[in-house]
PDB file of N, CA and C in Angstrom:
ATOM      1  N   UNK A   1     142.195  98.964 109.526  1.00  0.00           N
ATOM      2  CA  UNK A   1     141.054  98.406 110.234  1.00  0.00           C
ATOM      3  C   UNK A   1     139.831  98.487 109.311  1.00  0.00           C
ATOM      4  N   UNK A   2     138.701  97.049 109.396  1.00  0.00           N
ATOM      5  CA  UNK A   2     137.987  97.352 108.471  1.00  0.00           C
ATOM      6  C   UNK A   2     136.606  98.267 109.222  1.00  0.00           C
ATOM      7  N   UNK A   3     135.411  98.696 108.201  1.00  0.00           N
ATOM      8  CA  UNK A   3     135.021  98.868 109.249  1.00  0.00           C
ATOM      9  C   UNK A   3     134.099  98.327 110.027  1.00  0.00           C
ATOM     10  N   UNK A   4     133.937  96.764 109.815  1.00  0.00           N
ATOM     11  CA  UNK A   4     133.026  95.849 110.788  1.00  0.00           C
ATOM     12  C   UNK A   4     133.922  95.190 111.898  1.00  0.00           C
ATOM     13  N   UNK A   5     134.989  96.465 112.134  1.00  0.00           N
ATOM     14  CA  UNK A   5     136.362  95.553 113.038  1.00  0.00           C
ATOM     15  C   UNK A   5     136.248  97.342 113.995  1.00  0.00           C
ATOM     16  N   UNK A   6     135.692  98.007 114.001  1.00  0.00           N
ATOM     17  CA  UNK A   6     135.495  99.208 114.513  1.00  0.00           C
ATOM     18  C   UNK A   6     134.266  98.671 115.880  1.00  0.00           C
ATOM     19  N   UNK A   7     134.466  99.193 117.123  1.00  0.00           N
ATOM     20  CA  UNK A   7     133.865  98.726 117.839  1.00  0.00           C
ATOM     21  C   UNK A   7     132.592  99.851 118.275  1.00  0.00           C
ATOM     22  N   UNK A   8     131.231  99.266 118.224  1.00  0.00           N
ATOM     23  CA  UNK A   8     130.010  99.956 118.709  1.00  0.00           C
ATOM     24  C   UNK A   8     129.922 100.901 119.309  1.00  0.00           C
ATOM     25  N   UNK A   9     129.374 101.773 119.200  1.00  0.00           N
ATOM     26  CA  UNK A   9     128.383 102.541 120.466  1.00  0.00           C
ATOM     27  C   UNK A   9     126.957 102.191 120.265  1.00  0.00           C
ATOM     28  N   UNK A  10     126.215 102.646 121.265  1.00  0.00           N
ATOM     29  CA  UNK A  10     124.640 102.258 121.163  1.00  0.00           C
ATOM     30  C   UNK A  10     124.014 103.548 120.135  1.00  0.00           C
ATOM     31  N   UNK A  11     124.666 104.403 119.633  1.00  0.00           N
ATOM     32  CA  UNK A  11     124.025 105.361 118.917  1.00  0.00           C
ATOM     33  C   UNK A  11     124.554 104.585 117.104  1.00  0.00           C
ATOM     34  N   UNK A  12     125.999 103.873 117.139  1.00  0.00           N
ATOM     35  CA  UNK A  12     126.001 103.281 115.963  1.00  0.00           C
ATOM     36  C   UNK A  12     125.012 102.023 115.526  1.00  0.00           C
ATOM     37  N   UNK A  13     125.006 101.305 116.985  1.00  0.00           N
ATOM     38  CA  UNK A  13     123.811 100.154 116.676  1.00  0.00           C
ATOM     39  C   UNK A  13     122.751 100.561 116.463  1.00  0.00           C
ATOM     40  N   UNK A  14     122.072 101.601 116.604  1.00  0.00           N
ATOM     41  CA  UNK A  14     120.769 102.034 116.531  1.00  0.00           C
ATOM     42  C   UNK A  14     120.653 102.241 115.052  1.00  0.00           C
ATOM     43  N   UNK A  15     121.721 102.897 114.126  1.00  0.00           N
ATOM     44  CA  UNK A  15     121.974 103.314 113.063  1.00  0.00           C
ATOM     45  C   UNK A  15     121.739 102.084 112.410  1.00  0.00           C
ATOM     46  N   UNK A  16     122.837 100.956 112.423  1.00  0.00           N
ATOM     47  CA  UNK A  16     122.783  99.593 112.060  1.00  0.00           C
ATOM     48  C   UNK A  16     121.523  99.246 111.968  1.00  0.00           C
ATOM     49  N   UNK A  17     120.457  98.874 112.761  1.00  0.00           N
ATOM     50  CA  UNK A  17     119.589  98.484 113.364  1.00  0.00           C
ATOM     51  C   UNK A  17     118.409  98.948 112.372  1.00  0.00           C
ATOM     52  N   UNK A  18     118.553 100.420 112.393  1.00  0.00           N
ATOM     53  CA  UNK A  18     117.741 101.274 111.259  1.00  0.00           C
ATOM     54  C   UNK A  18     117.830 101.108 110.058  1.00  0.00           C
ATOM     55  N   UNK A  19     118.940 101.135 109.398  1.00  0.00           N
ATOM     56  CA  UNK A  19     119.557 100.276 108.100  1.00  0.00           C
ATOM     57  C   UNK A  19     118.820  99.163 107.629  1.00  0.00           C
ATOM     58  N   UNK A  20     119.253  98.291 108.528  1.00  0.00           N
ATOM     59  CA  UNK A  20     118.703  96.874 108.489  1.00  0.00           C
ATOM     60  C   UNK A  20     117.314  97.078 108.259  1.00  0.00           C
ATOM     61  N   UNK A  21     116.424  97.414 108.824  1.00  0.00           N
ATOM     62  CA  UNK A  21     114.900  97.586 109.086  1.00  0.00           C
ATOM     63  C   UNK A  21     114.883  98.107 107.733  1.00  0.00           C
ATOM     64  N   UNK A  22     115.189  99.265 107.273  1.00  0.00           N
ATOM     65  CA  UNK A  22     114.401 100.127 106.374  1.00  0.00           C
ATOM     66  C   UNK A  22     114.990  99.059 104.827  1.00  0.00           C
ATOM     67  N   UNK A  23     116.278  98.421 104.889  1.00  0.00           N
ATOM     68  CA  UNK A  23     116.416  98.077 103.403  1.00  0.00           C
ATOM     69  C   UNK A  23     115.666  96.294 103.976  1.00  0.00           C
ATOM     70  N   UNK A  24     115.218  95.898 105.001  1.00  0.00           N
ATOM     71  CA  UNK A  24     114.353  94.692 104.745  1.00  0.00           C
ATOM     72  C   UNK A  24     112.870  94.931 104.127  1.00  0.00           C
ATOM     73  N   UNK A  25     112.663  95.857 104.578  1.00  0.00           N
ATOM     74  CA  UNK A  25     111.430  96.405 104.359  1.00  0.00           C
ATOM     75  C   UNK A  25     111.246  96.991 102.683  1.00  0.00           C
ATOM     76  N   UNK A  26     111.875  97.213 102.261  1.00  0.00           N
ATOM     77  CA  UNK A  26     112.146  97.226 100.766  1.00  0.00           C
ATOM     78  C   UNK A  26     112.341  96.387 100.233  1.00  0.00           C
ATOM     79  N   UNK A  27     113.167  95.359 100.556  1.00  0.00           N
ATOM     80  CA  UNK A  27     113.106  94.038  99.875  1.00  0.00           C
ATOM     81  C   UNK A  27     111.588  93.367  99.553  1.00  0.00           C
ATOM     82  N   UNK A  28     110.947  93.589 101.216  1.00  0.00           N
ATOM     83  CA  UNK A  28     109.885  93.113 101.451  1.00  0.00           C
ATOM     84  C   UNK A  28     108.775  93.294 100.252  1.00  0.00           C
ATOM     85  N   UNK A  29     108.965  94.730  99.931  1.00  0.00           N
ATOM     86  CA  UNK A  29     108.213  95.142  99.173  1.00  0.00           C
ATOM     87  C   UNK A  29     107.873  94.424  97.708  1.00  0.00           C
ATOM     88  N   UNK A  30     109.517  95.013  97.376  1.00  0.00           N
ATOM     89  CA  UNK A  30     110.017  94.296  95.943  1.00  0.00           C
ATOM     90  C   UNK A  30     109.961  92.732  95.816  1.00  0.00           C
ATOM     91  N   UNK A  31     109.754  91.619  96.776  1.00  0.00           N
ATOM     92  CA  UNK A  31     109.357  90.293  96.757  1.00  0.00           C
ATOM     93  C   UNK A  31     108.072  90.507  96.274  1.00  0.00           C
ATOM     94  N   UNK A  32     107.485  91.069  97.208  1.00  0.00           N
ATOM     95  CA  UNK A  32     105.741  90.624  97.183  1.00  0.00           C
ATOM     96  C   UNK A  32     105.305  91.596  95.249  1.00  0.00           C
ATOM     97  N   UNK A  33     105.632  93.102  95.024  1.00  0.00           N
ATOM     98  CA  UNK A  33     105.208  92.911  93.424  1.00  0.00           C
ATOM     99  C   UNK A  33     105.894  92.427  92.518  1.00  0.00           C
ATOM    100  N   UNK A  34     107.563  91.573  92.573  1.00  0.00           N
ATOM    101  CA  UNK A  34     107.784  90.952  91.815  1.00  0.00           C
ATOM    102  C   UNK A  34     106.843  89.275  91.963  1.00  0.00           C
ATOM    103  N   UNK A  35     106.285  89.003  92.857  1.00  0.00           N
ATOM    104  CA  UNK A  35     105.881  88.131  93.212  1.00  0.00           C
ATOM    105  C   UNK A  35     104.853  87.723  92.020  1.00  0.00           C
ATOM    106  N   UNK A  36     104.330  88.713  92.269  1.00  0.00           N
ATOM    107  CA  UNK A  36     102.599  89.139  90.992  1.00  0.00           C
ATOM    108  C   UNK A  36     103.262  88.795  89.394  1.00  0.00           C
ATOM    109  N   UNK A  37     104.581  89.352  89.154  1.00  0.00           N
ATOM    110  CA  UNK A  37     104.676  89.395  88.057  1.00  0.00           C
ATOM    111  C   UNK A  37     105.453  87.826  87.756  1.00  0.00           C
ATOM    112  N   UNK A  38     105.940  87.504  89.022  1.00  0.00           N
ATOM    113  CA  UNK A  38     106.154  86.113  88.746  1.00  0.00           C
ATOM    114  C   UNK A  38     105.305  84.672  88.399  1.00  0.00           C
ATOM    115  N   UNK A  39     104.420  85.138  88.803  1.00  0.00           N
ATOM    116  CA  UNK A  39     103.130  84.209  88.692  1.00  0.00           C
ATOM    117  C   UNK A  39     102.750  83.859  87.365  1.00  0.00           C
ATOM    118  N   UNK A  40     102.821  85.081  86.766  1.00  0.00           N
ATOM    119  CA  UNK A  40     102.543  84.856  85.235  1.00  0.00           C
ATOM    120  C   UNK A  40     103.473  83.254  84.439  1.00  0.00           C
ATOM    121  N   UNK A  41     104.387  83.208  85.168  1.00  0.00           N
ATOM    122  CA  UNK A  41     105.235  82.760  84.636  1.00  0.00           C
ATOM    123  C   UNK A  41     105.081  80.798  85.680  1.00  0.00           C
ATOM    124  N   UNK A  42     105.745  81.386  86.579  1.00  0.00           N
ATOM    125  CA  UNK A  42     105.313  80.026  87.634  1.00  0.00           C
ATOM    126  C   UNK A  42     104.391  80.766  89.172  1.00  0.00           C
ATOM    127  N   UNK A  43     103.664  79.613  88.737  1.00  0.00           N
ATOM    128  CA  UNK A  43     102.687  79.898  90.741  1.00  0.00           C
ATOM    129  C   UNK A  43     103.255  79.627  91.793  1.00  0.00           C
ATOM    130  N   UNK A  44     103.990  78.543  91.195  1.00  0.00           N
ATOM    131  CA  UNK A  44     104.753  77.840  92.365  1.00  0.00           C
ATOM    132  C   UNK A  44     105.864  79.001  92.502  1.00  0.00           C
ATOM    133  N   UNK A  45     107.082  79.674  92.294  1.00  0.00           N
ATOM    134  CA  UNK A  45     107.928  80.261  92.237  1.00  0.00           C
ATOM    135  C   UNK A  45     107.713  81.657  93.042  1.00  0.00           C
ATOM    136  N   UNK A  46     105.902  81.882  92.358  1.00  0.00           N
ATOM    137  CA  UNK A  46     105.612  83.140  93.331  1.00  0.00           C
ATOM    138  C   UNK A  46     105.407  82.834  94.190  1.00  0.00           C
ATOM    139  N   UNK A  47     104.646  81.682  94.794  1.00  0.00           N
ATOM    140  CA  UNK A  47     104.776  81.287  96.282  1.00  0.00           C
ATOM    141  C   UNK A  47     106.228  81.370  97.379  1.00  0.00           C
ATOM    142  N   UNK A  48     106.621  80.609  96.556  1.00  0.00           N
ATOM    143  CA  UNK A  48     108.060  80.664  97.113  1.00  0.00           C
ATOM    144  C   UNK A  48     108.979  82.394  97.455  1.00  0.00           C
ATOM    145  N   UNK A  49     108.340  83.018  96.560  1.00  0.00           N
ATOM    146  CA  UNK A  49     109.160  84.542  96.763  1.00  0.00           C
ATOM    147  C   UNK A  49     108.066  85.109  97.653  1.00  0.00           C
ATOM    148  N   UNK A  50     106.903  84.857  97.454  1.00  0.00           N
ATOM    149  CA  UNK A  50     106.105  85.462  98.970  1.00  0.00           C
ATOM    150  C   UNK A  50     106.345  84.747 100.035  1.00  0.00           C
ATOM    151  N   UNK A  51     106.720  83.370 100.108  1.00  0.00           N
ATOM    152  CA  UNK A  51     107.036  82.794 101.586  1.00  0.00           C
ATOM    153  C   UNK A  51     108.477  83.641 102.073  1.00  0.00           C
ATOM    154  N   UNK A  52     109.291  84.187 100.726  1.00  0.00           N
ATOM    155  CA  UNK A  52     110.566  84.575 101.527  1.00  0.00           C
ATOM    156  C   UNK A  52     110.320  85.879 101.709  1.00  0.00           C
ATOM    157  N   UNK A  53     109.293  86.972 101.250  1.00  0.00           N
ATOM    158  CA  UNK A  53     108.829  88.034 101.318  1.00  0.00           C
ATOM    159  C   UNK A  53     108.377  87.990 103.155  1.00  0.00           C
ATOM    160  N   UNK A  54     107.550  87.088 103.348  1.00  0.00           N
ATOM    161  CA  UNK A  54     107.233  86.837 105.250  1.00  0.00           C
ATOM    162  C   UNK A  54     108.457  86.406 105.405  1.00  0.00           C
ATOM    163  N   UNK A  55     109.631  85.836 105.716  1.00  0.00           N
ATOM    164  CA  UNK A  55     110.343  85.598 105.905  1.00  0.00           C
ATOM    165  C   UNK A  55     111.104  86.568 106.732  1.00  0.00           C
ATOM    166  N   UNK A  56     111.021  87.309 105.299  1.00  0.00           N
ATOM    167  CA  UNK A  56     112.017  88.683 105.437  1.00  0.00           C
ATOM    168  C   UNK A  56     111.321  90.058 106.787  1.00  0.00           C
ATOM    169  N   UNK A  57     110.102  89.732 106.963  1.00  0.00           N
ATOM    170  CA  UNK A  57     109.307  90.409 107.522  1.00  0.00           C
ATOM    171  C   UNK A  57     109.247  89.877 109.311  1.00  0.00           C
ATOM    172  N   UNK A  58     109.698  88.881 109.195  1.00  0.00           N
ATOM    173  CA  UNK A  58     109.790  88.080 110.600  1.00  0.00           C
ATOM    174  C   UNK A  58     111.524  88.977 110.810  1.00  0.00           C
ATOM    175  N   UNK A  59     112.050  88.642 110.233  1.00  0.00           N
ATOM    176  CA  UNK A  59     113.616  89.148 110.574  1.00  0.00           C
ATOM    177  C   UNK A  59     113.473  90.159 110.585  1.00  0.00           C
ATOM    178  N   UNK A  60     112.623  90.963 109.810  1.00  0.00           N
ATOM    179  CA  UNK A  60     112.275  92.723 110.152  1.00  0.00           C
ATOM    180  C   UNK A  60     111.874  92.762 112.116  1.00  0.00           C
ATOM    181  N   UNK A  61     110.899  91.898 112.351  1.00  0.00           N
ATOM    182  CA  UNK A  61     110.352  91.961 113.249  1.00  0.00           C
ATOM    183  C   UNK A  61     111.433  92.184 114.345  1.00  0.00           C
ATOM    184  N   UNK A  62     112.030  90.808 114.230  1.00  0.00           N
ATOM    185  CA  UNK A  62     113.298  90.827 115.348  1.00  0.00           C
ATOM    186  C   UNK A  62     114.380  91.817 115.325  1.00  0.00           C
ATOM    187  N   UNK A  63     114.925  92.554 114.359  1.00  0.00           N
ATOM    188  CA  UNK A  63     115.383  93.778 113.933  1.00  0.00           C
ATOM    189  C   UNK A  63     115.153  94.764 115.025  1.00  0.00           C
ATOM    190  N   UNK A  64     113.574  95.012 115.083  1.00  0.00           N
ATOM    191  CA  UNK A  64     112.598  95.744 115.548  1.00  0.00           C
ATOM    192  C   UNK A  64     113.210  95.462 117.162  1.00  0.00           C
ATOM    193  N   UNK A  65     112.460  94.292 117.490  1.00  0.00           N
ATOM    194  CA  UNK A  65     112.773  94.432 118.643  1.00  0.00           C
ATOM    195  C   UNK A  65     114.346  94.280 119.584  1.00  0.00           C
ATOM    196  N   UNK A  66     114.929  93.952 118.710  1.00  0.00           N
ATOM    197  CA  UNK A  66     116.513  94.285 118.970  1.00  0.00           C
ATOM    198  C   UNK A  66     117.085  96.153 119.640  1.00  0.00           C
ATOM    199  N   UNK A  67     116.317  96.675 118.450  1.00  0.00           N
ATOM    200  CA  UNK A  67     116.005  97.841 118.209  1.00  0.00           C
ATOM    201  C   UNK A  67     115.894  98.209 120.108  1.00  0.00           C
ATOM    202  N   UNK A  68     114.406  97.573 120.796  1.00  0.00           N
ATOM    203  CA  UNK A  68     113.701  98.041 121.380  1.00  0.00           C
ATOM    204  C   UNK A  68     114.747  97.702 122.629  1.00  0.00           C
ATOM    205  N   UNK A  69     115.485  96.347 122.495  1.00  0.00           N
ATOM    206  CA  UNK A  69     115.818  96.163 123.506  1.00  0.00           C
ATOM    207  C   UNK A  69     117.685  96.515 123.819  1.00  0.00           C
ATOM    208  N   UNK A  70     117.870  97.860 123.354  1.00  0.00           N
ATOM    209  CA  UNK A  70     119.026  98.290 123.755  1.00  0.00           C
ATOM    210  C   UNK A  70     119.087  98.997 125.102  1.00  0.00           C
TER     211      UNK A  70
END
């Protein structure tokens, strides 16, 4: 059995849930100052990695309230 074939409890989703949140939120991070250093290079490109930097921060959001609504 793998283990995304293992079935939930609400104390594993919470875990999941937490996971998710804390490594979006790092991504988040690492978009927005690679962002800076991308610029040097293209403006346009850093735009694009800060639009997916909010991106990533909206799906944090819903994460969140997934979170809230167990």
């Amino acid at each position: 059995m793998h283990e995304h074939d293992k079935p939930l409890d609400e104390n594993s989703v919470k875990s999941l849930l937490n996971h998710w949140i804390e490594h979006n939120e790092s991504h988040s991070v690492s978009f927005k100052e690679r962002a800076a250093q991308v610029a040097r290079v293209s403006e346009l490109a850093a735009q694009d990695i800060n639009r997916a930097a909010e991106l990533m921060d909206e799906c944090t959001e819903m994460l969140k309230k997934a979170l809230k609504d167990l």
